[in-house]
Every structure is written in structure tokens, then in C-alpha cells.
Protein backbone atom coordinates (compact mmCIF):
# COMPACT_ATOMS: atom_id res chain seq x y z
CA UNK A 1 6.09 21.86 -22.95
CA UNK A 2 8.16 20.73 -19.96
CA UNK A 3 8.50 17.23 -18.49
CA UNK A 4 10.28 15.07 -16.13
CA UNK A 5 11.61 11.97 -16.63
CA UNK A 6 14.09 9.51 -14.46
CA UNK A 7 17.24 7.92 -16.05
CA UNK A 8 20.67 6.58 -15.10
CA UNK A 9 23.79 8.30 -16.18
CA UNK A 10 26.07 5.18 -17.52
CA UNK A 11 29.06 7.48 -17.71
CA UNK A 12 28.85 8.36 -21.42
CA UNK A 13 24.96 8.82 -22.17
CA UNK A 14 21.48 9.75 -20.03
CA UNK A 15 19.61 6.60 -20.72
CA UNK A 16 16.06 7.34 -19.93
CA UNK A 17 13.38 5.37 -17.62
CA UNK A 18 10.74 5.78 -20.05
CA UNK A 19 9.99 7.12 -23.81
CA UNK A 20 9.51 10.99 -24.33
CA UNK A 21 6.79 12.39 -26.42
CA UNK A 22 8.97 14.40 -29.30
CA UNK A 23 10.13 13.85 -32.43
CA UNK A 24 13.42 12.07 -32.63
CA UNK A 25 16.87 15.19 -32.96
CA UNK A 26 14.66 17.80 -31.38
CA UNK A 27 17.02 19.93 -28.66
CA UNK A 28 16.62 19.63 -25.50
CA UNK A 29 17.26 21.60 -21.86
CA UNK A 30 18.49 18.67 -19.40
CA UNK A 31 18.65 20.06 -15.79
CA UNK A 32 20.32 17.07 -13.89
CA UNK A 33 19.15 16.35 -10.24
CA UNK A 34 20.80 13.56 -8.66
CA UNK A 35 18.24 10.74 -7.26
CA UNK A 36 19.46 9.26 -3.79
CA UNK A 37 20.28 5.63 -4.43
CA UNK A 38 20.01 4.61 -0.87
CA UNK A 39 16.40 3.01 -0.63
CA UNK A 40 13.60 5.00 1.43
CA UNK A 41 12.39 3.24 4.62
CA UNK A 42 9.13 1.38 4.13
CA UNK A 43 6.93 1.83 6.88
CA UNK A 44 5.97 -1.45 8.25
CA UNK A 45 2.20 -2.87 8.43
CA UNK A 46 1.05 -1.14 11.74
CA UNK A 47 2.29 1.84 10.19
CA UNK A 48 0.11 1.74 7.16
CA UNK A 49 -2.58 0.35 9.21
CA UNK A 50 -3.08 3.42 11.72
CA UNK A 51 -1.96 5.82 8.67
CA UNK A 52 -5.23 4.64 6.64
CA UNK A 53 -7.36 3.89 9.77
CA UNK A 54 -8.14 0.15 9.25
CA UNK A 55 -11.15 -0.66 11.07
CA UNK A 56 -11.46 -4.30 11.98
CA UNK A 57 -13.39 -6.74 14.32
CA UNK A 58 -12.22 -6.69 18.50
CA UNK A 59 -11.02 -10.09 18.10
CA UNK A 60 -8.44 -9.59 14.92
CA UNK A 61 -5.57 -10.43 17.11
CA UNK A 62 -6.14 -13.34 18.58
CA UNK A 63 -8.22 -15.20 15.30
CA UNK A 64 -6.42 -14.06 12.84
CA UNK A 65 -5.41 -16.96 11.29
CA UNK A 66 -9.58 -17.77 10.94
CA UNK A 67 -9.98 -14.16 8.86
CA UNK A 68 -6.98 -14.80 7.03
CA UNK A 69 -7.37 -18.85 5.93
CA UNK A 70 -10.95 -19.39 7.40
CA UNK A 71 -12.79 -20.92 10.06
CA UNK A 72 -10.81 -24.42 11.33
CA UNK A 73 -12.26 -27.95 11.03
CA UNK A 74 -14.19 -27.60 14.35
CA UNK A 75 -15.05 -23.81 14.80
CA UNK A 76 -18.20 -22.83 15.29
């Protein structure tokens, strides 16, 4: 059986990101692979958008507020 599992070294003990399926004082194999702390980029909303291929209607840019909160008092 072979898993892997996330945790933060606090400069005495592994503390791990989530449980482990084994009985408690079984021995282990720890290979440790340091995780970048510096946060990915997240790609904005355009990004995402053209990734997925959103399809809306021709006129999404200039009502949006209408699909977002609804037709205005007055819109027909």
C-alpha cells in the first residue's frame, strides 16, 4: 500500500494534513518533498472563461448587470 499525504514540518514532528488509514505504531517509509509555499497564480475570470468555453448571449457586456441582478424597474 502506498499513499501520499501533505503535512508541515514544525521543526520537531511531521504533523499530517489529514488521517492515514493504518493501525496506530505501524513503520513507516517517509520520502520528504518540499511543497513551495509561495502561492500559485490564479488565473483571473477571462482566463477561466475562454479555458472552459463559456458561451453566452451577444449582449453580456453591456447588460450585465440585468443577467446578473435582473431586469430594472422599467426594462422591457
Amino acid at each position: 500500500m502506498s499513499e501520499t499525504v501533505s503535512g508541515t514540518y514544525d521543526g520537531t514532528v511531521i504533523k499530517l494534513d489529514a488521517p492515514m488509514n493504518i493501525d496506530p505504531n505501524t513503520r513507516v517509509r517517509v520520502t520528504v518533498e518540499p511543497v513551495s509555499s509561495v502561492p500559485s497564480r490564479v488565473p483571473g475570470f477571462l482566463e477561466t472563461a475562454l479555458r472552459n468555453q463559456v458561451v453566452g448571449p451577444r449582449d453580456w457586456a453591456t447588460n450585465i448587470e440585468g443577467y446578473l441582478h435582473g431586469p430594472l424597474a422599467g426594462d422591457d
